[in-house]
PDB file of N, CA and C in Angstrom:
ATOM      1  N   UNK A   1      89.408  48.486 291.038  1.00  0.00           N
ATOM      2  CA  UNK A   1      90.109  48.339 292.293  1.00  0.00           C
ATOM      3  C   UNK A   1      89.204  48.850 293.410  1.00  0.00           C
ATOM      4  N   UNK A   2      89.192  48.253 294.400  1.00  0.00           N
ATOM      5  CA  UNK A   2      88.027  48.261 295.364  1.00  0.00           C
ATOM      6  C   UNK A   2      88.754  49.118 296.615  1.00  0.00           C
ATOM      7  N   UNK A   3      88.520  49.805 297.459  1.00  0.00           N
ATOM      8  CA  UNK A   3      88.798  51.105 298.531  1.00  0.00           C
ATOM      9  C   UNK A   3      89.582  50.059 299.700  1.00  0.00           C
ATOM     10  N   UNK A   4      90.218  50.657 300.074  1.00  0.00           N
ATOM     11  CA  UNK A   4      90.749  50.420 301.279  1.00  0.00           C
ATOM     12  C   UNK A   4      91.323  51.001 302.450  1.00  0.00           C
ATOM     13  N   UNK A   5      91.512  51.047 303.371  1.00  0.00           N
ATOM     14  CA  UNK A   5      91.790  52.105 304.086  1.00  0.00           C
ATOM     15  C   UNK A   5      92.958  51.505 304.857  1.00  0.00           C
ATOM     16  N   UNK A   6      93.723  52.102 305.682  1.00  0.00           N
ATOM     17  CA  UNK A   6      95.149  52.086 306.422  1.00  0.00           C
ATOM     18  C   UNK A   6      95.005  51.078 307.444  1.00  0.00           C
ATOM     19  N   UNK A   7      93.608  50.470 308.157  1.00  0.00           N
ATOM     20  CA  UNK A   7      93.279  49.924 308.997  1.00  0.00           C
ATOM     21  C   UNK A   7      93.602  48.339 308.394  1.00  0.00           C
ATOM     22  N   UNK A   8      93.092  47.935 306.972  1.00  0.00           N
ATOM     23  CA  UNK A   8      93.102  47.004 306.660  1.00  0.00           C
ATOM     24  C   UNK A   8      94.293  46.007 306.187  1.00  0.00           C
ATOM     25  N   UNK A   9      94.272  44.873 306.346  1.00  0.00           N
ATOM     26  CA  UNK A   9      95.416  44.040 306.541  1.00  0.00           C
ATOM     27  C   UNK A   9      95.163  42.823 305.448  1.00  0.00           C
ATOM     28  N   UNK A  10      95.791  42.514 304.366  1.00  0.00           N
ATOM     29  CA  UNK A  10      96.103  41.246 303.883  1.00  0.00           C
ATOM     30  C   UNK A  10      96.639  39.923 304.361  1.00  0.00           C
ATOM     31  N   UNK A  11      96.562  39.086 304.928  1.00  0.00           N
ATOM     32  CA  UNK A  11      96.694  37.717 305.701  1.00  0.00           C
ATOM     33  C   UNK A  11      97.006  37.033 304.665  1.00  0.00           C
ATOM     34  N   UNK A  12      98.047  36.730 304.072  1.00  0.00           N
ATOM     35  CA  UNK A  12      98.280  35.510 303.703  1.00  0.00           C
ATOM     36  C   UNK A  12      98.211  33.928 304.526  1.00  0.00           C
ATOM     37  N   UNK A  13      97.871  33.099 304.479  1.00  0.00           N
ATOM     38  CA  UNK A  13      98.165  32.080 305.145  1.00  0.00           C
ATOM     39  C   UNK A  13      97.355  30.821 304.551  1.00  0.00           C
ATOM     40  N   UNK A  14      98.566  29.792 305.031  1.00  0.00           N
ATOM     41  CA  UNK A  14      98.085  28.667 304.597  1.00  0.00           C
ATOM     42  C   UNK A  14      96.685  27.626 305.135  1.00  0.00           C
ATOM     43  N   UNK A  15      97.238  26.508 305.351  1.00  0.00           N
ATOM     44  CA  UNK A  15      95.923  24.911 305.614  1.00  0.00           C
ATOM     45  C   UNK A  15      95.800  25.737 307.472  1.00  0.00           C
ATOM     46  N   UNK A  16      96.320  26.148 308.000  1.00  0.00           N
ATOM     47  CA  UNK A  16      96.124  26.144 309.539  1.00  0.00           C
ATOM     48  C   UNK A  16      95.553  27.160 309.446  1.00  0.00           C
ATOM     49  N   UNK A  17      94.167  26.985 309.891  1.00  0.00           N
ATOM     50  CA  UNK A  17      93.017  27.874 310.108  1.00  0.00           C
ATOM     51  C   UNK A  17      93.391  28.592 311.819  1.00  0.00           C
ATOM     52  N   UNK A  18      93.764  27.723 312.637  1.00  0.00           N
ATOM     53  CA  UNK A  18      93.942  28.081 314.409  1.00  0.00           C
ATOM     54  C   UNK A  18      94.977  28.871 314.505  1.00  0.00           C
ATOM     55  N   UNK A  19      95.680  29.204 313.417  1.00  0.00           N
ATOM     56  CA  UNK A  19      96.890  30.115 313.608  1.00  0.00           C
ATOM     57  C   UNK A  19      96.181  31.489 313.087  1.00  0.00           C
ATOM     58  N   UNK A  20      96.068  31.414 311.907  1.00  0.00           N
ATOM     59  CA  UNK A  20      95.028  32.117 310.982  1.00  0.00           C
ATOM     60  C   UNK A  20      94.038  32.827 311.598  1.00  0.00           C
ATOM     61  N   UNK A  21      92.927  32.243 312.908  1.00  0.00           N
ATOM     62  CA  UNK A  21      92.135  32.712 312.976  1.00  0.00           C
ATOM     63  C   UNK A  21      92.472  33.576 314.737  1.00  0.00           C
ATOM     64  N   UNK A  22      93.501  33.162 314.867  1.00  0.00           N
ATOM     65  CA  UNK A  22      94.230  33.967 316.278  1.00  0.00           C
ATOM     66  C   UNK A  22      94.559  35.206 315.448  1.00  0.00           C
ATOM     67  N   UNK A  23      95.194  34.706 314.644  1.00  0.00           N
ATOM     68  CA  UNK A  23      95.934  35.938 314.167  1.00  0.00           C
ATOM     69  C   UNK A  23      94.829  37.198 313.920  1.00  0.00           C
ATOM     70  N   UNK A  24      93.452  36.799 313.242  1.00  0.00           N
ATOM     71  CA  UNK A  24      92.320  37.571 312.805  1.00  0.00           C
ATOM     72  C   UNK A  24      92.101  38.506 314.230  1.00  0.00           C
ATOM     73  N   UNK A  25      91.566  37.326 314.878  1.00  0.00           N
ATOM     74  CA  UNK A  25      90.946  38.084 316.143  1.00  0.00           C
ATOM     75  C   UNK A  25      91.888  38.966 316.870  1.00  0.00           C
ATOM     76  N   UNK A  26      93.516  38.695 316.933  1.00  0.00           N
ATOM     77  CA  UNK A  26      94.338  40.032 317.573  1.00  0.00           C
ATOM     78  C   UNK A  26      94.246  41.104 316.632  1.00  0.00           C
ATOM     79  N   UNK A  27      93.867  41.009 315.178  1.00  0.00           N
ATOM     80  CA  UNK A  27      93.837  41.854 314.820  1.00  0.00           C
ATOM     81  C   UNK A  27      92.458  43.055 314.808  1.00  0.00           C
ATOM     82  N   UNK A  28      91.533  42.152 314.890  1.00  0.00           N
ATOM     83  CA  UNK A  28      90.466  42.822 315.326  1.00  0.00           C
ATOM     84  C   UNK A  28      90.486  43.519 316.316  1.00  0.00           C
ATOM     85  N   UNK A  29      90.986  42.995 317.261  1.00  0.00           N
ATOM     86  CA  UNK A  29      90.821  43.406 319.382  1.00  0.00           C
ATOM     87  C   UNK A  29      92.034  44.438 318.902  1.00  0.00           C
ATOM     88  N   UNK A  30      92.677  44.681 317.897  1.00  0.00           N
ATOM     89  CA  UNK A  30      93.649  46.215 317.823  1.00  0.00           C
ATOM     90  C   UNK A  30      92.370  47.050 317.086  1.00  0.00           C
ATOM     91  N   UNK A  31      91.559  46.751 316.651  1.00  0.00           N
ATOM     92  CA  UNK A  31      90.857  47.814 315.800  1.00  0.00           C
ATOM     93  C   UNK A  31      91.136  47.831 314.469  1.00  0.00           C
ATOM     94  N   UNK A  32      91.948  46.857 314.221  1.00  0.00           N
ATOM     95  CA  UNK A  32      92.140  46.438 312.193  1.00  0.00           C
ATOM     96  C   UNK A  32      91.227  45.603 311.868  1.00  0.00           C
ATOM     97  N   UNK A  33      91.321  45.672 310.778  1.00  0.00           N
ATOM     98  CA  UNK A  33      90.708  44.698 309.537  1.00  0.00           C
ATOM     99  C   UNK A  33      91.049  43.995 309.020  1.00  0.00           C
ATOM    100  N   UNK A  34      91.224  42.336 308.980  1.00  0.00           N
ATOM    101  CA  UNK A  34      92.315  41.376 308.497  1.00  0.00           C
ATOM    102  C   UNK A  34      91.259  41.204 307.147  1.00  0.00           C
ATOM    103  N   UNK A  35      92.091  41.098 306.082  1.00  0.00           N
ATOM    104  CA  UNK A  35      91.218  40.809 304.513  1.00  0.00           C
ATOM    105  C   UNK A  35      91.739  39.580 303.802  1.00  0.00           C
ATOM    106  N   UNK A  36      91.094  38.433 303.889  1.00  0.00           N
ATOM    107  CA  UNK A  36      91.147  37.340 303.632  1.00  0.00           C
ATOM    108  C   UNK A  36      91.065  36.914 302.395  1.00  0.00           C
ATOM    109  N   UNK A  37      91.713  35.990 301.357  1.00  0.00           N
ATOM    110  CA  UNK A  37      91.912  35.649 300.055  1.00  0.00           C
ATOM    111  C   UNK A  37      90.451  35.417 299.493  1.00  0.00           C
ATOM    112  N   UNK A  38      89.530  35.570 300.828  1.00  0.00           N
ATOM    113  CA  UNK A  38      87.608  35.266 299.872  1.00  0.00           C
ATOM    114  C   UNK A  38      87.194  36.632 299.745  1.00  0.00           C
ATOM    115  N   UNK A  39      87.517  36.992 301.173  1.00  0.00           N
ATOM    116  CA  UNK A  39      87.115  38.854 300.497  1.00  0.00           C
ATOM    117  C   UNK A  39      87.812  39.470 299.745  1.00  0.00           C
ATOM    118  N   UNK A  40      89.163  39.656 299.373  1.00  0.00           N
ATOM    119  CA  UNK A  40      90.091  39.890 298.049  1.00  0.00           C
ATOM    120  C   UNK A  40      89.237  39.439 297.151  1.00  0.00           C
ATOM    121  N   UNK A  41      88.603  38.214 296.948  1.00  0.00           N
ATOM    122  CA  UNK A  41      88.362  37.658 295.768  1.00  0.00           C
ATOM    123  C   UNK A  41      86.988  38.282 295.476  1.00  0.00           C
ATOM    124  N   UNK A  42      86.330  38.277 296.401  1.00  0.00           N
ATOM    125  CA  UNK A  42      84.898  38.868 296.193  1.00  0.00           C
ATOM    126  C   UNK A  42      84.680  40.341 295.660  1.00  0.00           C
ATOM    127  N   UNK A  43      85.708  40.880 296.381  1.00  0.00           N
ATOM    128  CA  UNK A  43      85.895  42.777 296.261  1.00  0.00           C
ATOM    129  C   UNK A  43      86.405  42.725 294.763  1.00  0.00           C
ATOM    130  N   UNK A  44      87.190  41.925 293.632  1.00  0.00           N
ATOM    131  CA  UNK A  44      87.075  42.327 292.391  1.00  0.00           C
ATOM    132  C   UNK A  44      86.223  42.186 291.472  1.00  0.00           C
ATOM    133  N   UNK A  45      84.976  41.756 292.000  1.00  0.00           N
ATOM    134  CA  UNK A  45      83.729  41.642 291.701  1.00  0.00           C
ATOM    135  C   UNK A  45      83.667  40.567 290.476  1.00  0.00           C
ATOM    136  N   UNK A  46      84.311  40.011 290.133  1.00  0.00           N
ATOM    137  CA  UNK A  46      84.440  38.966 289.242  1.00  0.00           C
ATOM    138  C   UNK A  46      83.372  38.018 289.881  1.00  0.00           C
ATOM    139  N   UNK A  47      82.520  37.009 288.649  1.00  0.00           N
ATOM    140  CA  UNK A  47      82.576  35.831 289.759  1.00  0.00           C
ATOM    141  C   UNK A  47      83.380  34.710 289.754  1.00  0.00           C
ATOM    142  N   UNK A  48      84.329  34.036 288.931  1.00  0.00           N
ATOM    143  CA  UNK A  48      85.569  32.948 288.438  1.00  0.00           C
ATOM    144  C   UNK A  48      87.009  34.298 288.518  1.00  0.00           C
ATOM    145  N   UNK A  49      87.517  34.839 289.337  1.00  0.00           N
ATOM    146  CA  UNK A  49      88.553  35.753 288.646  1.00  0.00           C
ATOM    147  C   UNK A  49      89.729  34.819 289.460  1.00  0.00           C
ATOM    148  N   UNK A  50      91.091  34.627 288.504  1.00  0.00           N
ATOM    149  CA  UNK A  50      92.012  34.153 288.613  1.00  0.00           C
ATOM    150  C   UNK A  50      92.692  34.389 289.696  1.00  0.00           C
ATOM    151  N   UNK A  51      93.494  33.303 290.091  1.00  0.00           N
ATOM    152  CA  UNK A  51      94.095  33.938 291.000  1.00  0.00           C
ATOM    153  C   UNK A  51      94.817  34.900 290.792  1.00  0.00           C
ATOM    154  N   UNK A  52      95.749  35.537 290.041  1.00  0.00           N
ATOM    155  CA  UNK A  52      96.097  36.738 290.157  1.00  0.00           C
ATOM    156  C   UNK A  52      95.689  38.045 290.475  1.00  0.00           C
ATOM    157  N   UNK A  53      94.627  38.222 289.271  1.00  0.00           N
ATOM    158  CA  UNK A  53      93.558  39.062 289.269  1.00  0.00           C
ATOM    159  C   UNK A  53      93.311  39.522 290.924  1.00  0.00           C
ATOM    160  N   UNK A  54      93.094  38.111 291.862  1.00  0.00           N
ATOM    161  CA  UNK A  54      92.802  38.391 293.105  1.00  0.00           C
ATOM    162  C   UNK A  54      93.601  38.896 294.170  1.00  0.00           C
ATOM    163  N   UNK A  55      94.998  38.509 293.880  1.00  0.00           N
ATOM    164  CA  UNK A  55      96.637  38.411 294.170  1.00  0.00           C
ATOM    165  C   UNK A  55      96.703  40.049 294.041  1.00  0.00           C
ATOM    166  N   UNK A  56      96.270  40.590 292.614  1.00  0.00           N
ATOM    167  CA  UNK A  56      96.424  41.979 292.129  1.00  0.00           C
ATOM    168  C   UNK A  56      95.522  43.102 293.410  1.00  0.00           C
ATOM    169  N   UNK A  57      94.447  41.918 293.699  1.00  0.00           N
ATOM    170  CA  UNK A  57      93.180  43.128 294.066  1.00  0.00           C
ATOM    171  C   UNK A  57      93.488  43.650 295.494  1.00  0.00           C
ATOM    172  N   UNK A  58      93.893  42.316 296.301  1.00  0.00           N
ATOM    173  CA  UNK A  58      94.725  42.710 297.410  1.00  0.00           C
ATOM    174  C   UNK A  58      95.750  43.364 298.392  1.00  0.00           C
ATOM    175  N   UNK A  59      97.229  42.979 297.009  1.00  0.00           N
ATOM    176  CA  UNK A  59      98.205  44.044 296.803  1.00  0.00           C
ATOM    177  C   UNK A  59      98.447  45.167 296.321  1.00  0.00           C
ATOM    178  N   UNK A  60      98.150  45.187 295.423  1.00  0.00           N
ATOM    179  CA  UNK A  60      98.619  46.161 294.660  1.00  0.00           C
ATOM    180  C   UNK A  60      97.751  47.990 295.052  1.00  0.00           C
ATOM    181  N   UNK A  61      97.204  47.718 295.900  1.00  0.00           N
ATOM    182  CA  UNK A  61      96.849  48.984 297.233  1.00  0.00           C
ATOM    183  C   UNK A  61      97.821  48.889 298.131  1.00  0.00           C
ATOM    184  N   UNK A  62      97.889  50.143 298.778  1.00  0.00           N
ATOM    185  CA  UNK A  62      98.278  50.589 299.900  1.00  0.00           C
ATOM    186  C   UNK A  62      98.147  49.901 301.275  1.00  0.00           C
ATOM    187  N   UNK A  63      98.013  48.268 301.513  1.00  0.00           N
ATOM    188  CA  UNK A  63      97.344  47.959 302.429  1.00  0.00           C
ATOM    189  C   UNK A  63      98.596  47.074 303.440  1.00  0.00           C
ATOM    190  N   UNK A  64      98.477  46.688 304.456  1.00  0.00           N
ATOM    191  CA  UNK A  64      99.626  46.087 305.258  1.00  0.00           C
ATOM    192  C   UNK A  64      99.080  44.576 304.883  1.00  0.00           C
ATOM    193  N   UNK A  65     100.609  43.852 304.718  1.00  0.00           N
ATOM    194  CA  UNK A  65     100.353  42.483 304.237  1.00  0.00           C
ATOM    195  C   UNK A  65     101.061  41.833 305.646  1.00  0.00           C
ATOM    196  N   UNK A  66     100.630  40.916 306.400  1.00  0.00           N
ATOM    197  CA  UNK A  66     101.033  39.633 307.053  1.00  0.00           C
ATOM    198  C   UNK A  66     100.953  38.282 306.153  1.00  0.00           C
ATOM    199  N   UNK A  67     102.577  37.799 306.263  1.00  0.00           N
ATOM    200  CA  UNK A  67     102.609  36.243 305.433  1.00  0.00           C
ATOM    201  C   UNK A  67     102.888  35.499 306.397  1.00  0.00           C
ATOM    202  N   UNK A  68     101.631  34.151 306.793  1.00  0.00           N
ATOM    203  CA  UNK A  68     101.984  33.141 308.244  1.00  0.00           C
ATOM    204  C   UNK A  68     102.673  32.281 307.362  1.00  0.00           C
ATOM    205  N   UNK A  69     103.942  32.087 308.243  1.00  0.00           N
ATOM    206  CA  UNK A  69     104.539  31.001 306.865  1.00  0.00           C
ATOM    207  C   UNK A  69     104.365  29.617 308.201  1.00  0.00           C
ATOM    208  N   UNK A  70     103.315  29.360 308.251  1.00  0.00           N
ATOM    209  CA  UNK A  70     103.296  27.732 309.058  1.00  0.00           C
ATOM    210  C   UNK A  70     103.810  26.306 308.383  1.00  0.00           C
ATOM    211  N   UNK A  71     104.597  26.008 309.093  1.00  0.00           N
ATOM    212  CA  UNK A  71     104.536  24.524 308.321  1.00  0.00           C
ATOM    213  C   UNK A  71     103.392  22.974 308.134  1.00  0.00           C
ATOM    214  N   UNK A  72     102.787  23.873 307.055  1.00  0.00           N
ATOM    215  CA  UNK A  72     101.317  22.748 307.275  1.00  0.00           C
ATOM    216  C   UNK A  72     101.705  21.923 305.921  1.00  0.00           C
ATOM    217  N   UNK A  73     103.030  22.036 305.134  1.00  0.00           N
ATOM    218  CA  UNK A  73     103.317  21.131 304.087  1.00  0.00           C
ATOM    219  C   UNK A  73     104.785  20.242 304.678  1.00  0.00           C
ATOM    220  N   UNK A  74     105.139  19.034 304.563  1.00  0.00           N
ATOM    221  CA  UNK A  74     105.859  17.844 305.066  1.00  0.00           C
ATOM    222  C   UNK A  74     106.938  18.091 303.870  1.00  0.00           C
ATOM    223  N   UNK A  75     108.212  18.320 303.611  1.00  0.00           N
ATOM    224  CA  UNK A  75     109.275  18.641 302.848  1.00  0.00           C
ATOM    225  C   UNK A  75     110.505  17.814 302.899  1.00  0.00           C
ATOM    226  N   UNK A  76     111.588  17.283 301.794  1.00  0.00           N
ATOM    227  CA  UNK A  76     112.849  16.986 301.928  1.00  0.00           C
ATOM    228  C   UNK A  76     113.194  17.014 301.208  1.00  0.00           C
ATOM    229  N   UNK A  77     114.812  16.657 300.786  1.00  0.00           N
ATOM    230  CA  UNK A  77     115.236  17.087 299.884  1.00  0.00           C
ATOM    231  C   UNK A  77     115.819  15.765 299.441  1.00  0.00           C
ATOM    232  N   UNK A  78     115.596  15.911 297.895  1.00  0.00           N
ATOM    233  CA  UNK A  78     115.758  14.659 297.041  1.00  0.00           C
ATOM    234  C   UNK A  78     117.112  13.755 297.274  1.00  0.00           C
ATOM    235  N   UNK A  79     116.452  12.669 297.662  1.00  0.00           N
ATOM    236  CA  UNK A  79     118.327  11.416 298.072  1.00  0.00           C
ATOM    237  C   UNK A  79     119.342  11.461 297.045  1.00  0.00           C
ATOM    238  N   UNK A  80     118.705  12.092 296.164  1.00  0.00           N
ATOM    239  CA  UNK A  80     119.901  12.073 294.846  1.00  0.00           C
ATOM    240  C   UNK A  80     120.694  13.569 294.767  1.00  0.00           C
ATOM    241  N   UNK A  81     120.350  14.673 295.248  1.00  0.00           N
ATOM    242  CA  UNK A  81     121.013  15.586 295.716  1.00  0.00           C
ATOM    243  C   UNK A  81     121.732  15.924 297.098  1.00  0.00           C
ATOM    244  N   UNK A  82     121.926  14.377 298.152  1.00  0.00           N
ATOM    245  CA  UNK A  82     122.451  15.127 299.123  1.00  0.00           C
ATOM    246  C   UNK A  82     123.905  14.582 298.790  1.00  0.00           C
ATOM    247  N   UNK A  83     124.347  15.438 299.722  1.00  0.00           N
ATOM    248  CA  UNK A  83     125.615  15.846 299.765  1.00  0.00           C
ATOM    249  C   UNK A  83     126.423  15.275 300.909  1.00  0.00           C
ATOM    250  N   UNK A  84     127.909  14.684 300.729  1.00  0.00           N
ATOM    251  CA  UNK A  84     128.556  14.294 302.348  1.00  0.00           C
ATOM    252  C   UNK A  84     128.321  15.215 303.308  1.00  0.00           C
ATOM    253  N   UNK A  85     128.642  16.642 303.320  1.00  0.00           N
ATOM    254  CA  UNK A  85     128.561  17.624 303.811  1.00  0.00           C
ATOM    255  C   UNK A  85     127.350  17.753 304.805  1.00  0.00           C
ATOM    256  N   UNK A  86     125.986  16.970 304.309  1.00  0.00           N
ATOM    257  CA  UNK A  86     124.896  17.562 305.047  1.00  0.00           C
ATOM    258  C   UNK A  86     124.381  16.759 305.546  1.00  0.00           C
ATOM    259  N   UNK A  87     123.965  17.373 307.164  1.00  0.00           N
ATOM    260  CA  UNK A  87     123.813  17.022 308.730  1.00  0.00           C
ATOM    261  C   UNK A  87     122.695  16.255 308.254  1.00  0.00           C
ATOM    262  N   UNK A  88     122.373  15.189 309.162  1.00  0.00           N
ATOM    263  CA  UNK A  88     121.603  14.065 308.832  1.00  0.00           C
ATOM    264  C   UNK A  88     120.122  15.134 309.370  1.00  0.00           C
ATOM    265  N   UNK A  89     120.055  16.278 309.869  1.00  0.00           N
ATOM    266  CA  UNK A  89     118.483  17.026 309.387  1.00  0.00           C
ATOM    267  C   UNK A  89     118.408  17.607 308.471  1.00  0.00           C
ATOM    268  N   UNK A  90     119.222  17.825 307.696  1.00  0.00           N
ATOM    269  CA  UNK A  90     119.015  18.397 305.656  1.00  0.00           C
ATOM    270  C   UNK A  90     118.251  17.093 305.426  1.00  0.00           C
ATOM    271  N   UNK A  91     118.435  16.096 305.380  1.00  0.00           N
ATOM    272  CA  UNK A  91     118.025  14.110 304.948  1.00  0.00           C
ATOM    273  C   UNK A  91     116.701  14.155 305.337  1.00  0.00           C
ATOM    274  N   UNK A  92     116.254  15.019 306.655  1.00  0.00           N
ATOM    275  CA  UNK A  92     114.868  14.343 307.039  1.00  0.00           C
ATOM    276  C   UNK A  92     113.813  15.116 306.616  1.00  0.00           C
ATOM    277  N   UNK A  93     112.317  14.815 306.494  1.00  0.00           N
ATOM    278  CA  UNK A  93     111.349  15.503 306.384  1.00  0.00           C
ATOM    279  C   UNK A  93     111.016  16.579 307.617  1.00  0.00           C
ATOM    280  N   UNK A  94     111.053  18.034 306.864  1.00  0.00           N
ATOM    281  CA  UNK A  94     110.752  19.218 307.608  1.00  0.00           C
ATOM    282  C   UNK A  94     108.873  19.991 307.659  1.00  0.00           C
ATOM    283  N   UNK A  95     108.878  20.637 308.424  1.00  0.00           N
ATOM    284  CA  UNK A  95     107.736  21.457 307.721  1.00  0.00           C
ATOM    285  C   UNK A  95     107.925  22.571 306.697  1.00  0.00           C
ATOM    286  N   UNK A  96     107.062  22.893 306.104  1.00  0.00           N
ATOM    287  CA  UNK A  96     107.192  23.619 305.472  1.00  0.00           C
ATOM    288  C   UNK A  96     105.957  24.828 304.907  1.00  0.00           C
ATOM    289  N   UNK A  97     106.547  25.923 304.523  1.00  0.00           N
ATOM    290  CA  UNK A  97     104.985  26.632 304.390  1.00  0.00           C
ATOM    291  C   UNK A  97     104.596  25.795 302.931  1.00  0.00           C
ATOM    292  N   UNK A  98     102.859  26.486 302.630  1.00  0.00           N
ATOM    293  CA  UNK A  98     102.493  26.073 301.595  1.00  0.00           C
ATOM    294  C   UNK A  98     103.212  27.041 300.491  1.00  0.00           C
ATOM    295  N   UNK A  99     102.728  26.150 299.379  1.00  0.00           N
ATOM    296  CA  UNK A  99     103.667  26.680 298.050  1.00  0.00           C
ATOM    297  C   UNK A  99     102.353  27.978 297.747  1.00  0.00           C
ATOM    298  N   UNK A 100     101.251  28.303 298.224  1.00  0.00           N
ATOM    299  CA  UNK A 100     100.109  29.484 297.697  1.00  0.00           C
ATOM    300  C   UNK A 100     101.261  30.524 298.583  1.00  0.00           C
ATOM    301  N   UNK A 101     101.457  30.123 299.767  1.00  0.00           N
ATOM    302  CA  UNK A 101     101.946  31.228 300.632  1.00  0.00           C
ATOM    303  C   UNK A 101     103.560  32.142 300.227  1.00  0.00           C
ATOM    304  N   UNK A 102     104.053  31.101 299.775  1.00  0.00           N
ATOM    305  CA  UNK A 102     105.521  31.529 299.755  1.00  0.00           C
ATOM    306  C   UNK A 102     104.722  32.316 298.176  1.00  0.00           C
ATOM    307  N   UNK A 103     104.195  32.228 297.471  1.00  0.00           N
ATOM    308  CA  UNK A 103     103.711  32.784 295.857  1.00  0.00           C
ATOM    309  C   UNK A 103     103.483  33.626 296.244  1.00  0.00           C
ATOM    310  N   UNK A 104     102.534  33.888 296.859  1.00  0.00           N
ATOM    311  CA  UNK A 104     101.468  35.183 297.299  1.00  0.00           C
ATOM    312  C   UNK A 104     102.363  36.360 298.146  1.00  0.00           C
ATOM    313  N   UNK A 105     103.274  35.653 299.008  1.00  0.00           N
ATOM    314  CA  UNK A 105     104.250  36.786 299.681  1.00  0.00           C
ATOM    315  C   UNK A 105     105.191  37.512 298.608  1.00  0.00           C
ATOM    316  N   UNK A 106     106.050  36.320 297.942  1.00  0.00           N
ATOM    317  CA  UNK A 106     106.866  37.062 296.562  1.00  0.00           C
ATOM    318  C   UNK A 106     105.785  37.707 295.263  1.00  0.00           C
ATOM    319  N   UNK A 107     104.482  37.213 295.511  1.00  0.00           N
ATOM    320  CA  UNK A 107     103.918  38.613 294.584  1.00  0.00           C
ATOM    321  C   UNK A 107     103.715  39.782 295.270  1.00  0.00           C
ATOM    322  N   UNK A 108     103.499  39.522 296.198  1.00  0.00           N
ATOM    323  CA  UNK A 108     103.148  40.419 297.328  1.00  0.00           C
ATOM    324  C   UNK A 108     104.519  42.015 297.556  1.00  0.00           C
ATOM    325  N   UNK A 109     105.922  41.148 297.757  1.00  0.00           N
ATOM    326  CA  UNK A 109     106.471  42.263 297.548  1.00  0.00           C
ATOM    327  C   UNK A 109     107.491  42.471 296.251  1.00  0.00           C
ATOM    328  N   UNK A 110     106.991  41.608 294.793  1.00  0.00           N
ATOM    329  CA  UNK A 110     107.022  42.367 293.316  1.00  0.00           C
ATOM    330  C   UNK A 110     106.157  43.370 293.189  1.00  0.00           C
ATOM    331  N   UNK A 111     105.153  43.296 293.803  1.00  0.00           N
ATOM    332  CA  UNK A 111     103.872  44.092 293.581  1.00  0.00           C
ATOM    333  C   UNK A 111     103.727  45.698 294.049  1.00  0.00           C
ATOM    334  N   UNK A 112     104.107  45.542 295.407  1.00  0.00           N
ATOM    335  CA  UNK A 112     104.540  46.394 296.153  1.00  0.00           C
ATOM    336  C   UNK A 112     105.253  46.345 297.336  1.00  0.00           C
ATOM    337  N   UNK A 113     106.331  46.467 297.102  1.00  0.00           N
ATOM    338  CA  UNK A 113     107.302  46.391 297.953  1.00  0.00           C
ATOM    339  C   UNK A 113     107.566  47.173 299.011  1.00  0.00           C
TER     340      UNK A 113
END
């Protein structure tokens, strides 16, 4: 397990890099450290290590996690499950976060909550 200190920040986030990389730089211009799923991955010194393994190397310290839940995935819900009940925007395609993000947040607080 690789050091970390109180400054540093886990970023989850998905396909939108321009959200992602705002988010980096406010965090910088506060004086933090945003730690990105390549440096997680790099800091367990593996060179192929799973995603978990990497999931593990991130969380499972003491460190502050941000999850961008952007909708960079297109979503609806199957014509064979709707219901009379539901408003013709349940029917349409939504955004949605990516499926790494919503994973990584619920390991995120199994891990450490």
């Amino acid at each position: 397990m690789s050091e970390y200190n109180e400054r540093d920040i886990f970023v989850i986030h998905g396909r939108n890099l321009h959200i992602r990389d705002s988010i980096f730089e406010f965090l910088i211009s506060l004086g933090l450290h945003p730690i990105s799923f390549e440096e997680a991955k790099q800091k367990t010194g593996k060179g192929s290590p799973y995603i978990l393994e990497i999931l593990e190397e991130a969380i499972s310290v003491q460190v502050t996690i941000i999850a961008l839940f952007t909708p960079d995935d297109i979503a609806y819900l199957n014509p064979i499950f709707h219901r009379a009940s539901d408003s013709e925007k349940d029917k349409k395609p939504m955004g949605q976060s990516r499926q790494n993000v919503i994973f990584e947040t619920g390991m995120a607080l199994a891990i450490n909550p």
